[in-house]
PDB file of N, CA and C in Angstrom:
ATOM      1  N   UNK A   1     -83.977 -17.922 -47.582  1.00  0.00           N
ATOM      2  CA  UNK A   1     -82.771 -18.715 -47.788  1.00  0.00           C
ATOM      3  C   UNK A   1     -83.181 -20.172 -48.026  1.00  0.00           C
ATOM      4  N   UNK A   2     -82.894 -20.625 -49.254  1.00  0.00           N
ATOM      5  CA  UNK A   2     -83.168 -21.742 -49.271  1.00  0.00           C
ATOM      6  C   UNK A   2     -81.715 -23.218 -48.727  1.00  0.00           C
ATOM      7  N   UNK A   3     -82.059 -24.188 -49.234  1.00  0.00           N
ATOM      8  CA  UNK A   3     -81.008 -24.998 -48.956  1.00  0.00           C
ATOM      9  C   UNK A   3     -79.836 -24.812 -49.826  1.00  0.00           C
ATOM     10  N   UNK A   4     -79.600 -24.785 -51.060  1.00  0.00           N
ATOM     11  CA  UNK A   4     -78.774 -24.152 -50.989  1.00  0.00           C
ATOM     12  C   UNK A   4     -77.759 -22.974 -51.149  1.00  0.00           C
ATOM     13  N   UNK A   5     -78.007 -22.285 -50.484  1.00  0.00           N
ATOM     14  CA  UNK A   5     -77.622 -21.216 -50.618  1.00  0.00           C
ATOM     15  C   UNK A   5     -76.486 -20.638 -49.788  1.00  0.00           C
ATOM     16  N   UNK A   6     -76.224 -21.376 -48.585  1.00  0.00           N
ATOM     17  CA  UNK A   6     -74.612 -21.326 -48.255  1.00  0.00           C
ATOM     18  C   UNK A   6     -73.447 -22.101 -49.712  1.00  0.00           C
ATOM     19  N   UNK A   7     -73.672 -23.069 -49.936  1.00  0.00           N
ATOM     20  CA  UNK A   7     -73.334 -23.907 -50.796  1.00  0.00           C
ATOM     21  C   UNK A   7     -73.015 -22.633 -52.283  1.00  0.00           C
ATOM     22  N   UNK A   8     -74.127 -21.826 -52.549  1.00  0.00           N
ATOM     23  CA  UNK A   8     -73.634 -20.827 -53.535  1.00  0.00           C
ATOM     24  C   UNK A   8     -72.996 -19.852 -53.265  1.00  0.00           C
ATOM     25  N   UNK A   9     -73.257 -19.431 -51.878  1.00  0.00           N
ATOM     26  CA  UNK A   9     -72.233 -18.272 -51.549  1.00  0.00           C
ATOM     27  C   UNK A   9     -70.408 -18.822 -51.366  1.00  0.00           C
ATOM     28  N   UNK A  10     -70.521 -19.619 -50.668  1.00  0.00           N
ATOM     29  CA  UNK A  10     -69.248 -20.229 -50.990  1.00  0.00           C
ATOM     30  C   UNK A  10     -68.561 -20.761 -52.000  1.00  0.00           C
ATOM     31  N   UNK A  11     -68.942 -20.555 -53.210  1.00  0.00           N
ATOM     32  CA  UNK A  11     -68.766 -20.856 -54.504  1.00  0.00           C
ATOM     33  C   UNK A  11     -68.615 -20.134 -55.216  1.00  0.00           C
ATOM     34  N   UNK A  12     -69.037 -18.832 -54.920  1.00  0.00           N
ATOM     35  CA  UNK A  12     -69.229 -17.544 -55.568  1.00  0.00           C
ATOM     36  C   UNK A  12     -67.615 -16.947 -55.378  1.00  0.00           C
ATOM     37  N   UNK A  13     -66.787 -17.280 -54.145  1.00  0.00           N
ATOM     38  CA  UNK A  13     -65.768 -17.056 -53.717  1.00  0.00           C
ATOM     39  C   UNK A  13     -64.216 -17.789 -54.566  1.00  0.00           C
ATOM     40  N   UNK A  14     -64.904 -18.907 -55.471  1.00  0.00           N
ATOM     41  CA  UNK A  14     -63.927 -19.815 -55.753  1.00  0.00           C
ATOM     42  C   UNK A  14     -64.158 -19.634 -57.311  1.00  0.00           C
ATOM     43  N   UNK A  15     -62.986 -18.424 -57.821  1.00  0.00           N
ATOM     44  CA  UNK A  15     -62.694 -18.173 -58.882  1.00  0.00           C
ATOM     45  C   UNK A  15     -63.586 -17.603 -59.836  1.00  0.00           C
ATOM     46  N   UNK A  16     -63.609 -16.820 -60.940  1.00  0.00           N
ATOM     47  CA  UNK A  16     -64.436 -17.014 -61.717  1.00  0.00           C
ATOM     48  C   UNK A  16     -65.744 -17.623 -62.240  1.00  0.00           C
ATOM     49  N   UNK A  17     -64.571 -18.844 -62.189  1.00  0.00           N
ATOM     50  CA  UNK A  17     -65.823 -19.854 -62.626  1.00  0.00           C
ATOM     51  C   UNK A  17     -66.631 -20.725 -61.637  1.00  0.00           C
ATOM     52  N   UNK A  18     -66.256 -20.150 -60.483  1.00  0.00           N
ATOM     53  CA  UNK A  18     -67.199 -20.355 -59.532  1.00  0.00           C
ATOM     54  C   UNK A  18     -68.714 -19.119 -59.268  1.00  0.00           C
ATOM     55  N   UNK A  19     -67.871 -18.632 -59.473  1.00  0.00           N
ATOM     56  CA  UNK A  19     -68.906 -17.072 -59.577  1.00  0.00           C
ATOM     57  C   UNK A  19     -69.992 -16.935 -60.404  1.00  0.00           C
ATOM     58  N   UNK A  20     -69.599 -17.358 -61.711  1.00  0.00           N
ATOM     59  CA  UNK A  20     -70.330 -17.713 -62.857  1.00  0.00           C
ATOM     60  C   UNK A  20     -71.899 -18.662 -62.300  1.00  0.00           C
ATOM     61  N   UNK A  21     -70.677 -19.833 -61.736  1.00  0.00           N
ATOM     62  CA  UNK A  21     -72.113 -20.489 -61.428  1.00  0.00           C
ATOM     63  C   UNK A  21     -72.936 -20.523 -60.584  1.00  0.00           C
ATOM     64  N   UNK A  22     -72.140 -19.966 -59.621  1.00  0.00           N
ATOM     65  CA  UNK A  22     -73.693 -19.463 -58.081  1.00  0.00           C
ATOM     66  C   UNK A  22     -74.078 -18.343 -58.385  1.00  0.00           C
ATOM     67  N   UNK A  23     -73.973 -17.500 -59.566  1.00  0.00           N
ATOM     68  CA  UNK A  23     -74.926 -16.602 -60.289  1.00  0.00           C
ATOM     69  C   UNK A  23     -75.881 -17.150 -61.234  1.00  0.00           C
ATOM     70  N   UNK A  24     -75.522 -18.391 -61.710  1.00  0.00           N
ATOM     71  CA  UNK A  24     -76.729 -19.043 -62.643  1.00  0.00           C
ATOM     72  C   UNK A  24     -77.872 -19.702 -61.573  1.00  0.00           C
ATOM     73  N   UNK A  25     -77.515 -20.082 -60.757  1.00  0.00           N
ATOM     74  CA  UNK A  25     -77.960 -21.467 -60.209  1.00  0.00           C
ATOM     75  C   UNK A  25     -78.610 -20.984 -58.831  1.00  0.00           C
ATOM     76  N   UNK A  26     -78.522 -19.487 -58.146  1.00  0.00           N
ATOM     77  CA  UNK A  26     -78.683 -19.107 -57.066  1.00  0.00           C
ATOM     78  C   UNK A  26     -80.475 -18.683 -57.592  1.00  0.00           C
ATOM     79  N   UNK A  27     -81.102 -18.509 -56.318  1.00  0.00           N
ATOM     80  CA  UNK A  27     -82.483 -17.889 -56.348  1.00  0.00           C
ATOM     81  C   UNK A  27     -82.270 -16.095 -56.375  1.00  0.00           C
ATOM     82  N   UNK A  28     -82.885 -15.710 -57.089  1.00  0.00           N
ATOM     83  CA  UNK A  28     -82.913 -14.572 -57.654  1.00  0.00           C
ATOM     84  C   UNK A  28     -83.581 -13.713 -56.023  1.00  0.00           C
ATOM     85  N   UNK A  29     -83.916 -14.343 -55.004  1.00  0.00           N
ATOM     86  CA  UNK A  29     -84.711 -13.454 -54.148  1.00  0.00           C
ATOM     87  C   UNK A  29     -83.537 -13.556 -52.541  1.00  0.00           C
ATOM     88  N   UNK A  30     -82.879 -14.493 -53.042  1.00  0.00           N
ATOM     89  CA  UNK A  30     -81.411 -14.846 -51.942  1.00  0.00           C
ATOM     90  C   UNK A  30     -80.593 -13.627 -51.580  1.00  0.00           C
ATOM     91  N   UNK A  31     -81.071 -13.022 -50.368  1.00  0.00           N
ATOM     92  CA  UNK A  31     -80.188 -11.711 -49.811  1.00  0.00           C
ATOM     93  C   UNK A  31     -78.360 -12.615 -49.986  1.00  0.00           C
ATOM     94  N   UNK A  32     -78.668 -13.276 -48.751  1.00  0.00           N
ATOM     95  CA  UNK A  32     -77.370 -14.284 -48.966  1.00  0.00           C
ATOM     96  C   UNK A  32     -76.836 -14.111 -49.446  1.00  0.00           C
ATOM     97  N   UNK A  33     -76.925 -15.140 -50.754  1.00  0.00           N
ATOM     98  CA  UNK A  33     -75.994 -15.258 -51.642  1.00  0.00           C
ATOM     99  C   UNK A  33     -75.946 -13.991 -52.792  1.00  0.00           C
ATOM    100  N   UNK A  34     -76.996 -12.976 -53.271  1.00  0.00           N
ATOM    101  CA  UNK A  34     -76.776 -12.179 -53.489  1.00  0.00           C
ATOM    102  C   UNK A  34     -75.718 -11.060 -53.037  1.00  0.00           C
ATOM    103  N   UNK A  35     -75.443 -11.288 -51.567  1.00  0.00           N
ATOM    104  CA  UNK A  35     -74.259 -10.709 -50.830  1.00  0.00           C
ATOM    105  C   UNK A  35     -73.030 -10.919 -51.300  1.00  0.00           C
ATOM    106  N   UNK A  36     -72.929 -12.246 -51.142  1.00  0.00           N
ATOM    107  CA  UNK A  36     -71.616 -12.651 -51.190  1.00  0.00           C
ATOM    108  C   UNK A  36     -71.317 -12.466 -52.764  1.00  0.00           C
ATOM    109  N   UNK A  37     -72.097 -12.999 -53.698  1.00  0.00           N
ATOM    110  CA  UNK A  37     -71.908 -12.686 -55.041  1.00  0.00           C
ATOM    111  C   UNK A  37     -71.463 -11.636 -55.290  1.00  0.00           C
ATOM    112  N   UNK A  38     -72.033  -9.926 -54.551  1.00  0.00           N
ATOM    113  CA  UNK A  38     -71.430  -8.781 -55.083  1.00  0.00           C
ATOM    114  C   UNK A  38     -69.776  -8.388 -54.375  1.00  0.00           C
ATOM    115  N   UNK A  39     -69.499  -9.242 -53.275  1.00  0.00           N
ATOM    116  CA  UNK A  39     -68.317  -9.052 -52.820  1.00  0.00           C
ATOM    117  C   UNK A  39     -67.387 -10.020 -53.655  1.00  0.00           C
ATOM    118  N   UNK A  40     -67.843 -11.181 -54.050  1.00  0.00           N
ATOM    119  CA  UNK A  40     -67.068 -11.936 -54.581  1.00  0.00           C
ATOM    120  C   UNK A  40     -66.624 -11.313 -55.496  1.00  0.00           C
ATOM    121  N   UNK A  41     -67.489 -10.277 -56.455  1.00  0.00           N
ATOM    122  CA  UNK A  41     -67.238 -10.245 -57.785  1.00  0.00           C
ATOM    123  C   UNK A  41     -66.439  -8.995 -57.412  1.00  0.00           C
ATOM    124  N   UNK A  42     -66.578  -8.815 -56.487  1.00  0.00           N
ATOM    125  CA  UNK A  42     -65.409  -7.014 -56.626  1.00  0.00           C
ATOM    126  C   UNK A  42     -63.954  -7.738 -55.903  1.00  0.00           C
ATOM    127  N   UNK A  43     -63.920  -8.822 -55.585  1.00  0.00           N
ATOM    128  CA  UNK A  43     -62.816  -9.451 -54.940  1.00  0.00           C
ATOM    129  C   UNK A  43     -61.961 -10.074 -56.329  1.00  0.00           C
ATOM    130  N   UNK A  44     -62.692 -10.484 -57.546  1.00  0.00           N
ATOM    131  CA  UNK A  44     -62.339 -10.974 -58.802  1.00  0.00           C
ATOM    132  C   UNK A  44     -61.677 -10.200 -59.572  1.00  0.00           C
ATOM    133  N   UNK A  45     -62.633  -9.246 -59.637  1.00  0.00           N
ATOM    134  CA  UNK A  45     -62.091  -7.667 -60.475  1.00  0.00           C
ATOM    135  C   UNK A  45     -60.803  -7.166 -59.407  1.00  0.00           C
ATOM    136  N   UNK A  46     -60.833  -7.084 -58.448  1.00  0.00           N
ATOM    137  CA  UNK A  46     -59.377  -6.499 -57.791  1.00  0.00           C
ATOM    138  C   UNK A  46     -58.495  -7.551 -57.767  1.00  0.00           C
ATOM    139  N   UNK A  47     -58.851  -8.874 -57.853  1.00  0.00           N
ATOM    140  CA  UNK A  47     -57.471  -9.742 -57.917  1.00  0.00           C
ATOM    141  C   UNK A  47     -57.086  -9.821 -59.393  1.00  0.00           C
ATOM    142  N   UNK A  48     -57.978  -9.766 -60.235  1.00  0.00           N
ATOM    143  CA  UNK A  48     -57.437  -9.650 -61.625  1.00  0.00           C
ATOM    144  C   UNK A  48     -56.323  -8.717 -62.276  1.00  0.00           C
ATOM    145  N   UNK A  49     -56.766  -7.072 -61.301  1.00  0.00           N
ATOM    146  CA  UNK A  49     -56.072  -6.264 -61.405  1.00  0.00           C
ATOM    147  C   UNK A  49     -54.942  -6.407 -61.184  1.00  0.00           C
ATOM    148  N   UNK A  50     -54.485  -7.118 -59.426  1.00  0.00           N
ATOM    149  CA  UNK A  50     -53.672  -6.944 -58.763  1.00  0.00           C
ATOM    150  C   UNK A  50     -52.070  -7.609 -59.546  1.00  0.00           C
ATOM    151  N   UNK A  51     -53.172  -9.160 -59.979  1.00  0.00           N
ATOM    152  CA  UNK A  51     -52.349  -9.746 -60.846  1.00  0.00           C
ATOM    153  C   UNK A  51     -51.694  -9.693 -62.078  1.00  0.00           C
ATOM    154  N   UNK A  52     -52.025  -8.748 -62.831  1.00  0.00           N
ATOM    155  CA  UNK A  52     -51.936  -7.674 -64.019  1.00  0.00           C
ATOM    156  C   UNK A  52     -50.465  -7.031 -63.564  1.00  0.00           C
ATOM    157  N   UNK A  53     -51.135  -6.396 -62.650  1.00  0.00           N
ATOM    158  CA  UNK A  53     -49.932  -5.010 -61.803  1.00  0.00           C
ATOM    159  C   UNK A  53     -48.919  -6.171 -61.932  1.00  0.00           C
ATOM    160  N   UNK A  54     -48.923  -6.955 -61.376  1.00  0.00           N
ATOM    161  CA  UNK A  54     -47.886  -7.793 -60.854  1.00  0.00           C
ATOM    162  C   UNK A  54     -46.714  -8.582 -61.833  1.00  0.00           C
ATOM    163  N   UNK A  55     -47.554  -8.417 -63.187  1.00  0.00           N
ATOM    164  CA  UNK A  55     -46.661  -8.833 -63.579  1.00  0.00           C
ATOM    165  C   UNK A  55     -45.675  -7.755 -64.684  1.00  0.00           C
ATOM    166  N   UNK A  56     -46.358  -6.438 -64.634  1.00  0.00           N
ATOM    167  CA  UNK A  56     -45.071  -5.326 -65.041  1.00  0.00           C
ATOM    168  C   UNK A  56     -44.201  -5.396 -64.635  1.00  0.00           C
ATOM    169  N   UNK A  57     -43.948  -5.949 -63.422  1.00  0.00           N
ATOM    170  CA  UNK A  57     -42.160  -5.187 -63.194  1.00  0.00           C
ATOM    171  C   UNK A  57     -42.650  -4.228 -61.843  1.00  0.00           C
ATOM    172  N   UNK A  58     -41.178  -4.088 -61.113  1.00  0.00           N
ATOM    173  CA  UNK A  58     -40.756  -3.303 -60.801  1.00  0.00           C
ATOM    174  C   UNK A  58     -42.186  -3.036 -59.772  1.00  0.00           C
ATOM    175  N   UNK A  59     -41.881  -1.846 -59.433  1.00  0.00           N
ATOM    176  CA  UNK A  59     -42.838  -0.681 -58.557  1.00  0.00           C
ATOM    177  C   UNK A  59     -44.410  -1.081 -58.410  1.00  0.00           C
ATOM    178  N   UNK A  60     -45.183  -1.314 -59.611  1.00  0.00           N
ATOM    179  CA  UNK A  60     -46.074  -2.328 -60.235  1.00  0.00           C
ATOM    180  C   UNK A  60     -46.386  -3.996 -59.511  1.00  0.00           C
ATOM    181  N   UNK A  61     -45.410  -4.131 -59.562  1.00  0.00           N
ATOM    182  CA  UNK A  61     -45.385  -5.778 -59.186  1.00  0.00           C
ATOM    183  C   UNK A  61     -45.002  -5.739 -57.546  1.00  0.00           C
ATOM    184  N   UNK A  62     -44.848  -5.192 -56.347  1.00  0.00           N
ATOM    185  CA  UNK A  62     -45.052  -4.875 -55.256  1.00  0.00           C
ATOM    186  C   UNK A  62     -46.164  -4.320 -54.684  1.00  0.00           C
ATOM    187  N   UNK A  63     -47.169  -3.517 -55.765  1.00  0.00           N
ATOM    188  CA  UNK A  63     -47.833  -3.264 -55.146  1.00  0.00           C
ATOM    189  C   UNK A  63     -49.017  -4.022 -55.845  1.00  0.00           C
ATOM    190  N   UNK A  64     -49.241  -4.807 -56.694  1.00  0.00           N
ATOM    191  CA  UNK A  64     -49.813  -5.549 -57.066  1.00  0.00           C
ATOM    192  C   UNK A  64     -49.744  -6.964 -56.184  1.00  0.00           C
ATOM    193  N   UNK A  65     -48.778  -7.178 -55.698  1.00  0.00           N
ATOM    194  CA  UNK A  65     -48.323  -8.111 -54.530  1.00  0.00           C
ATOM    195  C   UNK A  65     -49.288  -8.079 -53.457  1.00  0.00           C
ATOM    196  N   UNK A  66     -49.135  -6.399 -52.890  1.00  0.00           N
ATOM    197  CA  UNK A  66     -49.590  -6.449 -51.685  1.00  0.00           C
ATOM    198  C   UNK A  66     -51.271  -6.314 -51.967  1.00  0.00           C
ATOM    199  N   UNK A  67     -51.706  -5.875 -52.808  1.00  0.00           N
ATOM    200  CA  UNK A  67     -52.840  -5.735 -53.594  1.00  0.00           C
ATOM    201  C   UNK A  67     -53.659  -7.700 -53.237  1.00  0.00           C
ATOM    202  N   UNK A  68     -53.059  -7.849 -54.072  1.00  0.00           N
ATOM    203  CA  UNK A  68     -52.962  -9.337 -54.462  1.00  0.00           C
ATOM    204  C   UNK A  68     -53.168 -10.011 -52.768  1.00  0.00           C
ATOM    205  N   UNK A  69     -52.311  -9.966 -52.261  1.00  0.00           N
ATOM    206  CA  UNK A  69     -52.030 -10.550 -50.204  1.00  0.00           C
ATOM    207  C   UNK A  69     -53.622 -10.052 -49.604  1.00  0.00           C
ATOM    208  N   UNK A  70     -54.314  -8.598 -49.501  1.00  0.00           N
ATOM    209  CA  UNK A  70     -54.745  -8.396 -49.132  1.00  0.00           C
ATOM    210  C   UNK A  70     -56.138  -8.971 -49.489  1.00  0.00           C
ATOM    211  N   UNK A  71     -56.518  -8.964 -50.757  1.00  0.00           N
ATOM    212  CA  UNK A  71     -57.536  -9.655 -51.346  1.00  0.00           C
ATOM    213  C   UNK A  71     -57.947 -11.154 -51.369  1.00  0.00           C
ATOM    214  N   UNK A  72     -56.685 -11.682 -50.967  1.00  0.00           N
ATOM    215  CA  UNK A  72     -56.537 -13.393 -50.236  1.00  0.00           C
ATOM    216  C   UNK A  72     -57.071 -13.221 -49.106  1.00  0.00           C
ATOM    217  N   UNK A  73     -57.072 -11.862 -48.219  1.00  0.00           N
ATOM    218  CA  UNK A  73     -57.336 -11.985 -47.035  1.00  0.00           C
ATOM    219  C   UNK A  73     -58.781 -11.932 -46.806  1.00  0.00           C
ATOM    220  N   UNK A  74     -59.173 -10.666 -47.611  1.00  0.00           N
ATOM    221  CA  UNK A  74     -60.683 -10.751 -47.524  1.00  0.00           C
ATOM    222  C   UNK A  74     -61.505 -12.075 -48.257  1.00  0.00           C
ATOM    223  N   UNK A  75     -60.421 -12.926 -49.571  1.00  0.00           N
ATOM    224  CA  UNK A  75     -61.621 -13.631 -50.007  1.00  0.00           C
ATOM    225  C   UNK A  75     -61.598 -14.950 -48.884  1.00  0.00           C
ATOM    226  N   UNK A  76     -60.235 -15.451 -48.213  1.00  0.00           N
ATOM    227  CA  UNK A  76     -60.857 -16.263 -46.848  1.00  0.00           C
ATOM    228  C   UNK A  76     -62.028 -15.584 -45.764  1.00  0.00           C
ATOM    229  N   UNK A  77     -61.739 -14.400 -45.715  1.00  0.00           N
ATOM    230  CA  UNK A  77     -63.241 -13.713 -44.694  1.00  0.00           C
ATOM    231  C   UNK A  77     -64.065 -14.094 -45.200  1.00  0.00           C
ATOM    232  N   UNK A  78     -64.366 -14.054 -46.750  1.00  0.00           N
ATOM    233  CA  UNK A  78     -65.756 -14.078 -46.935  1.00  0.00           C
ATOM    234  C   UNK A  78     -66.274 -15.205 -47.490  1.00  0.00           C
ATOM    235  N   UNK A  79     -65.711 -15.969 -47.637  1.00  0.00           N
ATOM    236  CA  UNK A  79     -65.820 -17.791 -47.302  1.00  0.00           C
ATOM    237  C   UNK A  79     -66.375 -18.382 -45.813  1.00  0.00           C
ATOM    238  N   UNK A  80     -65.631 -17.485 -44.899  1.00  0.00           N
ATOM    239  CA  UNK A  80     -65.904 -18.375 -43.438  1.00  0.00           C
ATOM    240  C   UNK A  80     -67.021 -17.352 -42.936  1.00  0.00           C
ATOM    241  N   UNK A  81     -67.861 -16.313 -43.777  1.00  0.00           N
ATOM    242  CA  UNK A  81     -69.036 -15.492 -43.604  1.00  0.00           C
ATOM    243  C   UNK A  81     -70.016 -16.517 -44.568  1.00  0.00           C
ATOM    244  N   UNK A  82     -69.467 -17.093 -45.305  1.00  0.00           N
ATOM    245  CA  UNK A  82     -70.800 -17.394 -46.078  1.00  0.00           C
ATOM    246  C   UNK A  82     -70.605 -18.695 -45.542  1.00  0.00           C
ATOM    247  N   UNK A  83     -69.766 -19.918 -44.812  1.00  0.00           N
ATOM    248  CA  UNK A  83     -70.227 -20.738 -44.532  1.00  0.00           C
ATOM    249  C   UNK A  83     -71.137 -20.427 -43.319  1.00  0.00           C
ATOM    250  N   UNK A  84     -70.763 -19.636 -42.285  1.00  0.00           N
ATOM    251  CA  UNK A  84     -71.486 -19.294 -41.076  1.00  0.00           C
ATOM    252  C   UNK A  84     -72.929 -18.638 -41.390  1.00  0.00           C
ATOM    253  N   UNK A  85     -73.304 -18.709 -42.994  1.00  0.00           N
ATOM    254  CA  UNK A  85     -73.838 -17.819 -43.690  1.00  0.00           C
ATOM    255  C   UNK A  85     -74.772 -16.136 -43.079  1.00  0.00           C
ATOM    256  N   UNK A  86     -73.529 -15.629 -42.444  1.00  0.00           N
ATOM    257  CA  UNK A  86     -73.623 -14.340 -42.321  1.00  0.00           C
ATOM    258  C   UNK A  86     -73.219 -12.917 -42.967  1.00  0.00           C
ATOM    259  N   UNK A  87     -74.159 -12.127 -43.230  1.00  0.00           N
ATOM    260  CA  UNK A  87     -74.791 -11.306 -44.456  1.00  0.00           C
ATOM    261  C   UNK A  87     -74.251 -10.112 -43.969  1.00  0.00           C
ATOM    262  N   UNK A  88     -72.913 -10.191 -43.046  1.00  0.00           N
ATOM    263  CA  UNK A  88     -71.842  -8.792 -42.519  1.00  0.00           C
ATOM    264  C   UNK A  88     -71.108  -8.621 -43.385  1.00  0.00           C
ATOM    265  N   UNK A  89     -70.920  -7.118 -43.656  1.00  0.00           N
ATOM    266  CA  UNK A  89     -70.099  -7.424 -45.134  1.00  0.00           C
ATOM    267  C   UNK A  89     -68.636  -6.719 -44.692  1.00  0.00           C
ATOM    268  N   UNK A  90     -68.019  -7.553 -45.588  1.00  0.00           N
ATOM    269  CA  UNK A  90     -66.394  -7.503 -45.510  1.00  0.00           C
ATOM    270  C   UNK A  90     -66.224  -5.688 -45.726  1.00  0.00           C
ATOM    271  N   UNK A  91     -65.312  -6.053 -45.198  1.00  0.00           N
ATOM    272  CA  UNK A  91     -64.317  -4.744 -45.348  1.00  0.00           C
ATOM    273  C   UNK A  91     -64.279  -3.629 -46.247  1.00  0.00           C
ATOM    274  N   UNK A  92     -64.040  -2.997 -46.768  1.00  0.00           N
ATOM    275  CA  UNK A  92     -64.076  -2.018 -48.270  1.00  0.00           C
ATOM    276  C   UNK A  92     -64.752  -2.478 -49.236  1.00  0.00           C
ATOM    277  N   UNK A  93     -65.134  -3.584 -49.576  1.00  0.00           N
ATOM    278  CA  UNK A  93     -66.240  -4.434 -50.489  1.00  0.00           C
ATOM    279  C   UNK A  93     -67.299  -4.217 -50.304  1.00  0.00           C
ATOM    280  N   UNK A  94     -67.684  -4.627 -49.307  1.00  0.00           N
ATOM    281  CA  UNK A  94     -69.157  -5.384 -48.601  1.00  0.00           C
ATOM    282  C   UNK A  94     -70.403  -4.020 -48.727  1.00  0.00           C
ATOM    283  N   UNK A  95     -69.912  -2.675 -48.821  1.00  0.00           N
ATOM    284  CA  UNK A  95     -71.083  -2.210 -48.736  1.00  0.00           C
ATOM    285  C   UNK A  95     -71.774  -1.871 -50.801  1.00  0.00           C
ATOM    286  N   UNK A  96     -70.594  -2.128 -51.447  1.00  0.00           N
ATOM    287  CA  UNK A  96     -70.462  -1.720 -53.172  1.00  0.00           C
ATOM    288  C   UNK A  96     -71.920  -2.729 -53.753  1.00  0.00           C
ATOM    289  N   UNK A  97     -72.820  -2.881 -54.053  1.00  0.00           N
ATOM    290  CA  UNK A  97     -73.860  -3.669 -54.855  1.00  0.00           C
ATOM    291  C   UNK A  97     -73.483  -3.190 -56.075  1.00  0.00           C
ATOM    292  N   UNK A  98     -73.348  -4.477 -56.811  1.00  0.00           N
ATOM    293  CA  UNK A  98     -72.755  -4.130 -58.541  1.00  0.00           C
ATOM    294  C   UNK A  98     -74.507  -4.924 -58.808  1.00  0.00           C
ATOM    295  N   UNK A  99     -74.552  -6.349 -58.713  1.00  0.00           N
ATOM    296  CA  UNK A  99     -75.616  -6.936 -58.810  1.00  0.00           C
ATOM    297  C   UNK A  99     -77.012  -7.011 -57.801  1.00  0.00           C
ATOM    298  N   UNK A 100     -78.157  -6.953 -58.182  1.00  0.00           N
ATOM    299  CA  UNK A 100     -79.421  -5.914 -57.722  1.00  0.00           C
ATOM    300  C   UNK A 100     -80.186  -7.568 -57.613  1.00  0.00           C
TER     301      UNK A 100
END
């Protein structure tokens, strides 16, 4: 773990284009932030979704809601894991590795 590497995991959490860049800028050998990066990015892809759902209408847009609520919840967890920078992984996310 270098210095900074809380600094990327918590960044990795803040949007897209946060993600983007504590994937450019992180050390390729960082358990860390490699962590948080693969939760972040499945937290992106399900809020993208959620927000999609949400805006059909109807039946769609409730559960894209709650979709949406729940994924706020985990991406504050995994903000106050990567400032504490601990490598426990969230909830239904945390065990998925997209990035190696």
């Amino acid at each position: 773990m270098n210095q900074h590497s809380r600094l990327y995991a918590v960044i990795s959490y803040i949007t897209w284009i946060g993600w983007i860049v504590a994937l450019l800028l992180r050390e390729k050998s960082d358990t860390l932030v490699r962590r948080h990066l693969n939760q972040a990015l499945l937290l992106n892809i399900v809020s993208t979704a959620a927000s999609v759902l949400s805006r059909l209408g109807g039946l769609f847009a409730t559960i894209g809601s709650v979709v949406g609520l729940a994924t706020f919840v985990l991406l504050v967890m995994g903000i106050v894991r990567a400032v504490k920078c601990s490598e426990e992984p969230l909830p239904f996310v945390g065990e998925v590795e997209l990035i190696q």
